[in-house]
Protein backbone atom coordinates (compact mmCIF):
# COMPACT_ATOMS: atom_id res chain seq x y z
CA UNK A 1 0.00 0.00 0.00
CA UNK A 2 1.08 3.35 -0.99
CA UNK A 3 1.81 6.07 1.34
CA UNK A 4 -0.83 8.98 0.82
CA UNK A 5 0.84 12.24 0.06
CA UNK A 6 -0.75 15.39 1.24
CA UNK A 7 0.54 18.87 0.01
CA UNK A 8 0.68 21.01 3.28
CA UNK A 9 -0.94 23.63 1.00
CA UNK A 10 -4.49 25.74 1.97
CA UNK A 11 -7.29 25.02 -0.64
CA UNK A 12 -7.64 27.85 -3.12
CA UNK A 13 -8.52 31.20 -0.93
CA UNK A 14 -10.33 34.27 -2.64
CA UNK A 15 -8.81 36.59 -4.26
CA UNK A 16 -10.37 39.19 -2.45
CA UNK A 17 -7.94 40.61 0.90
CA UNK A 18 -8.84 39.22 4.34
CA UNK A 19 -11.05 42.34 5.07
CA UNK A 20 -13.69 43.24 6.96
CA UNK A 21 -16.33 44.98 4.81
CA UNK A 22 -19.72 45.89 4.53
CA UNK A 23 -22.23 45.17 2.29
CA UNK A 24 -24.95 47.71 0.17
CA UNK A 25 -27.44 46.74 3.23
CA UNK A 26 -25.08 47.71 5.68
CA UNK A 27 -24.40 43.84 7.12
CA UNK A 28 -20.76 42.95 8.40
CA UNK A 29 -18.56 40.41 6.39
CA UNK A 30 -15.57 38.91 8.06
CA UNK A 31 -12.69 37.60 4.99
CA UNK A 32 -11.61 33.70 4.24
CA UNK A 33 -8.61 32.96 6.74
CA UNK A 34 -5.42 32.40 4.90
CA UNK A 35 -2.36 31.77 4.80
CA UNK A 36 -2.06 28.35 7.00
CA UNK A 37 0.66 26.68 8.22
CA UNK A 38 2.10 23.51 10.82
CA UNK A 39 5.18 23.18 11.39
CA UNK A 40 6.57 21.40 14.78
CA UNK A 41 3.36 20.30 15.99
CA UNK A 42 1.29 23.70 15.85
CA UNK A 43 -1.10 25.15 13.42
CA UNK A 44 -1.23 28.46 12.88
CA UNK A 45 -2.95 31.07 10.23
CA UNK A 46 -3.56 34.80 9.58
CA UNK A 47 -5.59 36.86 11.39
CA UNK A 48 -9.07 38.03 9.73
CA UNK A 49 -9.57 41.64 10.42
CA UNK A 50 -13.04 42.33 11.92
CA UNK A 51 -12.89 38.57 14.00
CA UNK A 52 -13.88 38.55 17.34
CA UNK A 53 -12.60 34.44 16.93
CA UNK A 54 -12.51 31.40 15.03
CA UNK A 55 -14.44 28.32 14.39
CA UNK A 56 -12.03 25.49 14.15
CA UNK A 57 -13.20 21.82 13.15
CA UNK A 58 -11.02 18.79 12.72
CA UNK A 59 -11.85 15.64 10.91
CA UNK A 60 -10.20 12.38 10.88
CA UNK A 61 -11.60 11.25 7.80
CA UNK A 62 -15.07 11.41 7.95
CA UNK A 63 -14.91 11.87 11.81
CA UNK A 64 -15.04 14.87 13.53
CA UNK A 65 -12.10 14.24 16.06
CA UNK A 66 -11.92 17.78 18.01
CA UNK A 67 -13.79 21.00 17.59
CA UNK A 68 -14.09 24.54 19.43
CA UNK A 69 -14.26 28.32 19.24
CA UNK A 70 -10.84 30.29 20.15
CA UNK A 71 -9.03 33.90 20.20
CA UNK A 72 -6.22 32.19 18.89
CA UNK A 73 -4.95 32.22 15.29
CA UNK A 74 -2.29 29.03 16.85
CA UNK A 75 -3.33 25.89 18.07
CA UNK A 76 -1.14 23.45 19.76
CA UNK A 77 -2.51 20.47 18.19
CA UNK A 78 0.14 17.51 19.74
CA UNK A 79 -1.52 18.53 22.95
CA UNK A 80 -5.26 17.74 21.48
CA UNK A 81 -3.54 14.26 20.82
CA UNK A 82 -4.78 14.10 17.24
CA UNK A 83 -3.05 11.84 14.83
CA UNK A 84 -2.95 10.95 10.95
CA UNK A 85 -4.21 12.46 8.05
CA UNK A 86 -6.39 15.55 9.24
CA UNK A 87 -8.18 18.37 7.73
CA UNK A 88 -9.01 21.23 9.45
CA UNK A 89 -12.09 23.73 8.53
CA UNK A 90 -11.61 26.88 10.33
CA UNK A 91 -13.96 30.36 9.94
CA UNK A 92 -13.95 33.34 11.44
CA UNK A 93 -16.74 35.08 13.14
CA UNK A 94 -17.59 38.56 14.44
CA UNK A 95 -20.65 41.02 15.17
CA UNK A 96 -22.84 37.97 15.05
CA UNK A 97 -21.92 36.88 11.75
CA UNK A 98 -19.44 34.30 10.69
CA UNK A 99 -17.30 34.33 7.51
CA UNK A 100 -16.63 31.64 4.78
CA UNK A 101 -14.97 28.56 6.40
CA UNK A 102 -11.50 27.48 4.72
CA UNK A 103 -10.18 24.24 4.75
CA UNK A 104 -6.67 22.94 5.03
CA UNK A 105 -5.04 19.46 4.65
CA UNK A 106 -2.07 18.24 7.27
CA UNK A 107 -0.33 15.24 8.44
CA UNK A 108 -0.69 15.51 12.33
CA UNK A 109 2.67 12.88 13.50
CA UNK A 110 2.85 10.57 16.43
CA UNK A 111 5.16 10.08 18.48
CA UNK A 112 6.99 6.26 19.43
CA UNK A 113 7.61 6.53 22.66
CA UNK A 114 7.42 4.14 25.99
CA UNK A 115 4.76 1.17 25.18
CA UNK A 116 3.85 -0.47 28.73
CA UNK A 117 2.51 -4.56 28.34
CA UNK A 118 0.98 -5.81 32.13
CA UNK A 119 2.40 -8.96 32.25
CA UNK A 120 -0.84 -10.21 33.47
CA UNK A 121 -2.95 -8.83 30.80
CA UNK A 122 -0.53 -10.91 28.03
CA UNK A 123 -0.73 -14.42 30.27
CA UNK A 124 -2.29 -17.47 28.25
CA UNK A 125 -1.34 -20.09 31.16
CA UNK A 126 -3.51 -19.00 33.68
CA UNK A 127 -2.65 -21.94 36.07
CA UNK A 128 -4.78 -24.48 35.80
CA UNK A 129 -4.35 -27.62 38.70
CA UNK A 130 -1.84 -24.84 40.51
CA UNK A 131 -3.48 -23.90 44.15
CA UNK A 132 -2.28 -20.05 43.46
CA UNK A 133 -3.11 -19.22 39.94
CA UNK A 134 -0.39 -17.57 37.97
CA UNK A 135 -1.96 -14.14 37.85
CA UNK A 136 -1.02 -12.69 41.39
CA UNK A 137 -2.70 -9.39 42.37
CA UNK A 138 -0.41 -7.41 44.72
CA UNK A 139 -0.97 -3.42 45.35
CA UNK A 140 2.96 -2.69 45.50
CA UNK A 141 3.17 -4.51 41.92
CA UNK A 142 2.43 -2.20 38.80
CA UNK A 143 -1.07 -1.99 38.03
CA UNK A 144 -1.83 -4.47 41.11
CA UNK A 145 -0.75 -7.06 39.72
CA UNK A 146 2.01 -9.59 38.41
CA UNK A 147 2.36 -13.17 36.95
CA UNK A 148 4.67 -15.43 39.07
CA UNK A 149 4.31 -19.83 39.17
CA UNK A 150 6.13 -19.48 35.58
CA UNK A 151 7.40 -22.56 36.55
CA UNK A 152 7.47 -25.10 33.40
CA UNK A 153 9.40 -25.15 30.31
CA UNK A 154 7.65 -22.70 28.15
CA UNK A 155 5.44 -21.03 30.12
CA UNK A 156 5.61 -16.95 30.49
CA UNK A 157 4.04 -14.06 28.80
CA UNK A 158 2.81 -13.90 24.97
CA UNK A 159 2.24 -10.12 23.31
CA UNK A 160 0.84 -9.09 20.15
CA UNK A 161 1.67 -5.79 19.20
CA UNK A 162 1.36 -3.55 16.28
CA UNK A 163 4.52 -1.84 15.75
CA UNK A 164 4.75 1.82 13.87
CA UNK A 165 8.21 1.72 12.81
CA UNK A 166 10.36 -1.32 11.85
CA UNK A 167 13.85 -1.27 13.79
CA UNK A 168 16.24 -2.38 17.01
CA UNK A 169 14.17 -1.29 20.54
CA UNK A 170 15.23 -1.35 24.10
CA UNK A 171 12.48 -3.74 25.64
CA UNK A 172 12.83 -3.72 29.53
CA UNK A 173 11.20 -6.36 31.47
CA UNK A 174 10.45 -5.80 35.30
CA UNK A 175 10.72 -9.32 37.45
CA UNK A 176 11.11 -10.26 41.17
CA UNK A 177 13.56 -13.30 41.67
CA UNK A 178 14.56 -14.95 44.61
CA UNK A 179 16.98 -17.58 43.07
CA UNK A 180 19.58 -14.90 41.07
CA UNK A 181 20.66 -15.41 38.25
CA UNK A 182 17.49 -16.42 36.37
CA UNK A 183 16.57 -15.70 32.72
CA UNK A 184 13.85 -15.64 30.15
CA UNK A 185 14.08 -16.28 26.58
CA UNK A 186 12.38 -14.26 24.28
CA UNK A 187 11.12 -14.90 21.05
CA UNK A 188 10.04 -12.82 18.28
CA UNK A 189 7.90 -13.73 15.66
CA UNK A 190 8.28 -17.34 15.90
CA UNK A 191 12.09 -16.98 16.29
CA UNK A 192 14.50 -17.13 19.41
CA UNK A 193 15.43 -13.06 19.48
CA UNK A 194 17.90 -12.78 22.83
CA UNK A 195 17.32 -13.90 26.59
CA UNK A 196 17.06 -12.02 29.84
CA UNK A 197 19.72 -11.83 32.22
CA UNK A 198 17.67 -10.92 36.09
CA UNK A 199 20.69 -10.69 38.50
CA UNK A 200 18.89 -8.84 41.13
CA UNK A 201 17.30 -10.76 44.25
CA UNK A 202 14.51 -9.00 45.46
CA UNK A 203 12.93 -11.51 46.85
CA UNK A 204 9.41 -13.00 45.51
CA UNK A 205 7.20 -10.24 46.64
CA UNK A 206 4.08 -9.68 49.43
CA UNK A 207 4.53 -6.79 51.13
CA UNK A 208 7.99 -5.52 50.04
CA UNK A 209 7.37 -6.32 46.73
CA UNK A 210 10.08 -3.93 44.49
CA UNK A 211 10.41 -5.11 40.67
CA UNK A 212 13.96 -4.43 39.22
CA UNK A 213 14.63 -3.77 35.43
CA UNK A 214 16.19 -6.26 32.92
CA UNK A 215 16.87 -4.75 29.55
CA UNK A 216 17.75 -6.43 25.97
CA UNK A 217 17.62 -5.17 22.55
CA UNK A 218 14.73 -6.61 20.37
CA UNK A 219 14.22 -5.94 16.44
CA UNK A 220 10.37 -5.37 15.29
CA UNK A 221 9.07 -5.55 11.82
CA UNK A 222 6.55 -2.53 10.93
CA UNK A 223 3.27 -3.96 11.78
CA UNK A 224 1.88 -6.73 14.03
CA UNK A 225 4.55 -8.69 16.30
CA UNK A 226 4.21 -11.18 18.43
CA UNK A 227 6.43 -11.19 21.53
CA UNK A 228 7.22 -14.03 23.80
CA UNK A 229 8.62 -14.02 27.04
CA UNK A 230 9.04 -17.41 28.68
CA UNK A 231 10.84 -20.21 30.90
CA UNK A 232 13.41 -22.33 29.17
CA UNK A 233 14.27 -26.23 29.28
CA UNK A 234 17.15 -26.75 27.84
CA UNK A 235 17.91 -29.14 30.38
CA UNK A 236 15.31 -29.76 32.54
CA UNK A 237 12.57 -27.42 34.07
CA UNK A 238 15.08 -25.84 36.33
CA UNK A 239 17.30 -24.79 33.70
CA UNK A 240 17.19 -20.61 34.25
CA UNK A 241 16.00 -20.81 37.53
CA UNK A 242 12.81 -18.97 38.27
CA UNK A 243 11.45 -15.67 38.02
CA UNK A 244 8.51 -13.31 38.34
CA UNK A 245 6.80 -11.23 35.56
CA UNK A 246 5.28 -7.44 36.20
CA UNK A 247 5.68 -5.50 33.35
CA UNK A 248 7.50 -4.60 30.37
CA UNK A 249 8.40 -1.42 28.77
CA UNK A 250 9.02 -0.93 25.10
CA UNK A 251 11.13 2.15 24.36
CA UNK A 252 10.29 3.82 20.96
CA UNK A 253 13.15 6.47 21.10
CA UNK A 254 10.73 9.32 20.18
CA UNK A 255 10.36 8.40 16.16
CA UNK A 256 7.96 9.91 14.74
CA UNK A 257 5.06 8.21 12.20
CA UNK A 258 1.99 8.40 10.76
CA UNK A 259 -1.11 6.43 12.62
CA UNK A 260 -2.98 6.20 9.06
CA UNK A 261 0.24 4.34 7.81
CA UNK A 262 -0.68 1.36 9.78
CA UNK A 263 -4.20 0.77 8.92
CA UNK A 264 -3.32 -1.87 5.92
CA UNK A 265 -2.25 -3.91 8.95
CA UNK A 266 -5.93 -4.29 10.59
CA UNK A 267 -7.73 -3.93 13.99
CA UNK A 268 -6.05 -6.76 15.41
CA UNK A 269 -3.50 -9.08 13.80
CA UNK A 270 -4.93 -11.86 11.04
CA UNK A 271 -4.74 -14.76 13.07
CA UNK A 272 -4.08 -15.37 17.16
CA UNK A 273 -1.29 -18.15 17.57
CA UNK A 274 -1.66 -19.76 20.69
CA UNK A 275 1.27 -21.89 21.97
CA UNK A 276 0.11 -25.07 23.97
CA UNK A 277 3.34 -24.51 25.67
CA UNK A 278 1.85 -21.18 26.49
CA UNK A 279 -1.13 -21.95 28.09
CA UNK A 280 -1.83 -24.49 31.41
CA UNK A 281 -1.61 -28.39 30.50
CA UNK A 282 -4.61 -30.89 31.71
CA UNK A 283 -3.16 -34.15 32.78
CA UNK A 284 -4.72 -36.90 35.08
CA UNK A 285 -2.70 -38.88 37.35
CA UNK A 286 -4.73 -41.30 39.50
CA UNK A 287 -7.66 -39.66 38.83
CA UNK A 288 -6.32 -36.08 40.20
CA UNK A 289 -5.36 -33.45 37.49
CA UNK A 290 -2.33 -32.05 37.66
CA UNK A 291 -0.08 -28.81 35.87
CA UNK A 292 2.97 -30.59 35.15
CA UNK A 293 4.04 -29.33 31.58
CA UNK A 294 4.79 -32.36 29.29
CA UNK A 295 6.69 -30.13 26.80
CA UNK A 296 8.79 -31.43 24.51
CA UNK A 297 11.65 -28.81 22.86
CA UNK A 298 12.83 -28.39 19.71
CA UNK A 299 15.35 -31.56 18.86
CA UNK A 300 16.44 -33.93 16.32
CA UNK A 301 16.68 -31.17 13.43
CA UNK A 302 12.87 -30.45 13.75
CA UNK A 303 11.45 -27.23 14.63
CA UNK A 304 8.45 -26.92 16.56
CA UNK A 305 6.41 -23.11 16.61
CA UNK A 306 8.17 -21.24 19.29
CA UNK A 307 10.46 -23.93 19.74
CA UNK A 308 8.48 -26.20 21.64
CA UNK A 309 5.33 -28.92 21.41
CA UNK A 310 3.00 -30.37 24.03
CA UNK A 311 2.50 -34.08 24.49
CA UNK A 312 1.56 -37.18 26.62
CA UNK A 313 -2.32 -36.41 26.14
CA UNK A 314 -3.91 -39.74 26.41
CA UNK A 315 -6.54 -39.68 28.79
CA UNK A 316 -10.25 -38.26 29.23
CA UNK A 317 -10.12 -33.97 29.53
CA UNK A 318 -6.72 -34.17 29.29
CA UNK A 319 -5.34 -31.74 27.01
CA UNK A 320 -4.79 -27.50 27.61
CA UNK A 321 -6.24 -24.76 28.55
CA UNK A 322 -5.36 -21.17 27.55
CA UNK A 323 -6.70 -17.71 28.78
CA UNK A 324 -7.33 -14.97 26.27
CA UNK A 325 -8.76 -11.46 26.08
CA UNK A 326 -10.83 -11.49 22.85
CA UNK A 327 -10.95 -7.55 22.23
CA UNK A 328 -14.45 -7.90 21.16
CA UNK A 329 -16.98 -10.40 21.28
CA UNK A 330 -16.79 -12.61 18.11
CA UNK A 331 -16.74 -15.77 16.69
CA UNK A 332 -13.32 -17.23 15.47
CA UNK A 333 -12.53 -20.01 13.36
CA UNK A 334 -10.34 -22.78 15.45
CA UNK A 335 -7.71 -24.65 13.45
CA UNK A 336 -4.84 -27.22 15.46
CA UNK A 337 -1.04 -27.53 14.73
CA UNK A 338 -0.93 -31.17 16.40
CA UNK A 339 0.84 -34.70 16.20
CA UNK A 340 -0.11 -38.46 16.86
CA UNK A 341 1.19 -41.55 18.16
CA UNK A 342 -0.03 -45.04 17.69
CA UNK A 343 -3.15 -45.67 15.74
CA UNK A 344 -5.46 -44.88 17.65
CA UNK A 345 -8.76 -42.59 16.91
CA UNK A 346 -8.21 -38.78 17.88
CA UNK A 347 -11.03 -36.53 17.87
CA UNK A 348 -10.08 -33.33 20.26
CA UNK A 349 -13.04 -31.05 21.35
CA UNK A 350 -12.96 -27.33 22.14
CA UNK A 351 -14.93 -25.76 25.05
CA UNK A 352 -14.96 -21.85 25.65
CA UNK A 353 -15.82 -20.67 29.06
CA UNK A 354 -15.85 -17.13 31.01
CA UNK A 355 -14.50 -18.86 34.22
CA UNK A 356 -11.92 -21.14 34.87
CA UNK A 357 -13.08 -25.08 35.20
CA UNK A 358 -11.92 -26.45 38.61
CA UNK A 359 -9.64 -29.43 37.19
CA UNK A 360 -10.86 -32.24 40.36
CA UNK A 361 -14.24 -32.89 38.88
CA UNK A 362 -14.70 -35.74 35.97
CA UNK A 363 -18.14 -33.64 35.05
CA UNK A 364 -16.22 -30.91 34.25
CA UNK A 365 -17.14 -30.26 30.52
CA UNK A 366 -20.35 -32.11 30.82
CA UNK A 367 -22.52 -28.53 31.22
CA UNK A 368 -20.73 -26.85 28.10
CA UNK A 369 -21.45 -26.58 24.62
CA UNK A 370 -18.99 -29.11 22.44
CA UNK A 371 -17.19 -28.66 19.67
CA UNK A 372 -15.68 -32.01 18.37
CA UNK A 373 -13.36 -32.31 15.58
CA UNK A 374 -13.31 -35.06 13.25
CA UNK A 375 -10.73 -37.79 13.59
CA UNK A 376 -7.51 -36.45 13.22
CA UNK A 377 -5.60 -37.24 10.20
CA UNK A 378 -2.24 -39.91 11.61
CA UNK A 379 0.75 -37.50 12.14
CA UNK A 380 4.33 -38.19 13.34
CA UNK A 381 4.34 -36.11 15.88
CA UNK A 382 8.15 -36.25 16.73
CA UNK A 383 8.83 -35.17 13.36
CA UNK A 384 6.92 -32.62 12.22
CA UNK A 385 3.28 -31.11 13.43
CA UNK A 386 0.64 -30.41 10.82
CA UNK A 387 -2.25 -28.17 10.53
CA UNK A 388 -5.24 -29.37 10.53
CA UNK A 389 -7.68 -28.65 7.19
CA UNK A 390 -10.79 -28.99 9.62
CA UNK A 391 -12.27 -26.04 11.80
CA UNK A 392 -14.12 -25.58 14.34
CA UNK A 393 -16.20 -21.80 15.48
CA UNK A 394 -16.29 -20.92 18.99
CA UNK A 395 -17.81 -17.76 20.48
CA UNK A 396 -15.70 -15.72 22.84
CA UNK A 397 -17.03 -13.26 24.71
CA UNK A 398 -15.38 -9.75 24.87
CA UNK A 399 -12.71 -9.75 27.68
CA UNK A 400 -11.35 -12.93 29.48
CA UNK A 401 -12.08 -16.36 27.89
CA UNK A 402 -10.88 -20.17 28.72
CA UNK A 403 -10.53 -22.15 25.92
CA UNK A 404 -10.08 -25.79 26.52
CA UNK A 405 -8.83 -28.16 23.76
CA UNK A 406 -9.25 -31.58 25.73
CA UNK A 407 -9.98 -35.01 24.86
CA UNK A 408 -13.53 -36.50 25.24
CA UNK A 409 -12.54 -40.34 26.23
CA UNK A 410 -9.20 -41.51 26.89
CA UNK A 411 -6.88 -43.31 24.10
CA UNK A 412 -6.04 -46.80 23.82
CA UNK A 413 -2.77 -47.84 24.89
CA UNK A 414 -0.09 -46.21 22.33
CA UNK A 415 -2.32 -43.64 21.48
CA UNK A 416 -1.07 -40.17 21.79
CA UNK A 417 -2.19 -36.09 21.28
CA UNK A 418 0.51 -33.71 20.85
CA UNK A 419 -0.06 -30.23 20.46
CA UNK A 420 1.62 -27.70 19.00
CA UNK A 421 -0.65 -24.81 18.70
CA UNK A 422 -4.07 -23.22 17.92
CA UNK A 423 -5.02 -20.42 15.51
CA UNK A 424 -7.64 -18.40 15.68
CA UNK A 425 -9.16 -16.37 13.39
CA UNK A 426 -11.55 -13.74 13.64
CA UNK A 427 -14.70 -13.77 11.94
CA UNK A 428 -16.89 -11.53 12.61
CA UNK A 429 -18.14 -9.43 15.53
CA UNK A 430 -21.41 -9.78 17.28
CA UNK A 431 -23.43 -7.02 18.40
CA UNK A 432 -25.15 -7.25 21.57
CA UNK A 433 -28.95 -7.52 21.48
């Protein structure tokens, strides 16, 4: 897409001077204003002899974003907050008339500067099984809240973000640790970007909760990004010790762009990727569910998204939950990156609810709508996850979700699930009645 091109120039102005006059039957007449201009973040134009003030009218496209009456012939429009490709109607008035209205065409810039994500309002794994879920309110934290129990290979923090301007960031996370050193890797896009290095110990929080900074140096296409935050395995899930996520801070280094640039990219990005790694595993052992994260990394020459896969689902609601803030309420199309073992008969089954599903109860699922994917297509998981051609539509509601992906019946012996992700895609918006 083309950037549009607007000539800072006014729209052709009479030819007669800026005058007050009077008519033949004696009524006032107050002159065009001219002469307009912005330059460093202010508008400004002549003054129309005769004006007691100005009408001034700004439109965002069709949209009337600000409008008043002022003394002024300069307006400080950065502090009005108005962004993109704007066109301002101003008119003078006087001695209860008002004069012709003028128009004039300007590119109002933004500016990249700090970008705060809440930890907690970027957390998929939620904490399902865990007796403290992994969103921890806390008044000392920032915003009143934090995400700690990140305590499985691959769990952590998943952004999307629309960037303005491609290029190298600072990107500063604020943790608690009591186990220094600890670190977080961080992947962009799908790809392992850099890791953080927390060295502080502050101790893991209550009531002297104090948050240091951790900084690294991330690169960002123009456009939407995803951005990942989360516990390694390289070895085990020990490996990187433990930490505690608050917030992050994005540093934009003042750049500034043009908000109407980044409308090609969409409300929201085309499809949500949701890591299974991401979200809260669903296991049953002796009949109990537990949060034990069956991961499985990256190995062998094969690449799994984000560099890990979920596995060893085998038995009834086994599977994983996630936890998402839909920014609407809509219905999205579900598709799964997934894997088999064995032979056996796979047909996985996505529930949506507003409230998490206490994980001791076999009747869990039993009051929620269903909806069951065919059998599953045989797949090596090991080697290399496929997508599956089959959807399924779920409602979410605007806000917080759960989404289960869980198994209906348990496998025969073999038989095994492995998940890499889901993808959602929007499809349309519903309007409440």
């Amino acid at each position: 897409m083309k950037k549009k091109i607007f000539a800072l120039a006014l729209c052709a102005a009479i030819a007669a001077p800026a005058l007050a006059a009077c008519t033949n039957d004696n009524k006032v007449t107050l002159g065009k204003t001219d002469n307009f201009a912005y330059e460093d973040g202010v508008l400004s134009y002549d003054e129309v002899a005769g004006a007691e003030g100005y009408e001034v009218i700004f439109k965002h496209g069709d949209e009337i974003v600000y409008e008043d009456r002022i003394e002024d012939t300069a307006i400080d429009v950065e502090s009005l907050g108005l962004g993109g490709n704007i066109v301002v109607s101003v008119s003078a008035y006087g001695s209860g008339v008002t004069g012709e209205s003028a128009e004039y065409a300007f590119i109002a810039l933004s500016t990249f500067g700090e970008v705060i994500f809440e930890a907690e309002d970027n957390l998929a794994n939620f904490g399902t099984g865990k007796s403290q879920s992994n969103f921890r309110n806390n008044p000392l934290a920032h915003k009143g809240a934090y995400v700690g129990g990140i305590d499985d290979a691959g769990q952590g923090v998943y952004i999307n973000y629309l960037c303005p301007i491609a290029g190298e960031y600072d990107f500063t996370a604020y943790y608690t640790t009591d186990m220094e050193p600890a670190h977080n890797d961080v992947w962009i896009n799908g790809e392992f970007a850099t890791k953080f290095d927390f060295t502080e110990k502050t101790g893991w929080g209550g009531d002297t909760y104090d948050a240091m900074p951790a900084t690294v140096r991330i690169t960002l296409e123009k456009g939407w990004n995803t951005i990942c935050v989360m516990k390694n395995g390289d070895a085990s899930d020990n490996y990187g010790s433990f930490t505690e996520l608050d917030y992050f801070v994005l540093d934009g280094g003042g750049a500034k762009y043009n908000v109407d640039d980044l409308v090609e990219y969409g409300d929201r990005p085309e499809k949500y990727i949701l890591e299974a790694e991401m979200g809260s595993p669903r296991n049953i052992s002796d009949g109990v569910m537990g949060c034990k994260n069956p991961c499985i990394q990256s190995h062998d020459g094969y690449t799994f998204s984000n560099g890990f896969l979920m596995g060893d689902i085998k038995n009834k609601y086994e599977g994983v939950e996630w936890h998402f803030n839909s920014p609407v309420k809509a219905k999205y199309r579900v598709r799964l990156c997934y894997g088999t073992e064995g032979s056996a008969t796979i047909m996985p089954t996505f529930i949506v609810t507003q409230s998490e599903v206490r994980p001791l109860r076999e009747a869990d699922f039993d009051d929620y709508e269903q909806k069951t994917m065919s059998a599953l297509p045989f797949s090596t998981a090991a080697e290399r996850p496929i997508v599956s051609n089959e959807t399924v539509e779920i409602t979410l509601e605007q806000g917080k979700n759960f989404i289960y992906c869980v198994l209906m019946s348990d496998l025969p012996d073999g038989g095994e699930l492995l998940i890499d992700y889901i993808e959602l895609t929007f499809v349309e918006e519903i309007e409440e009645a």
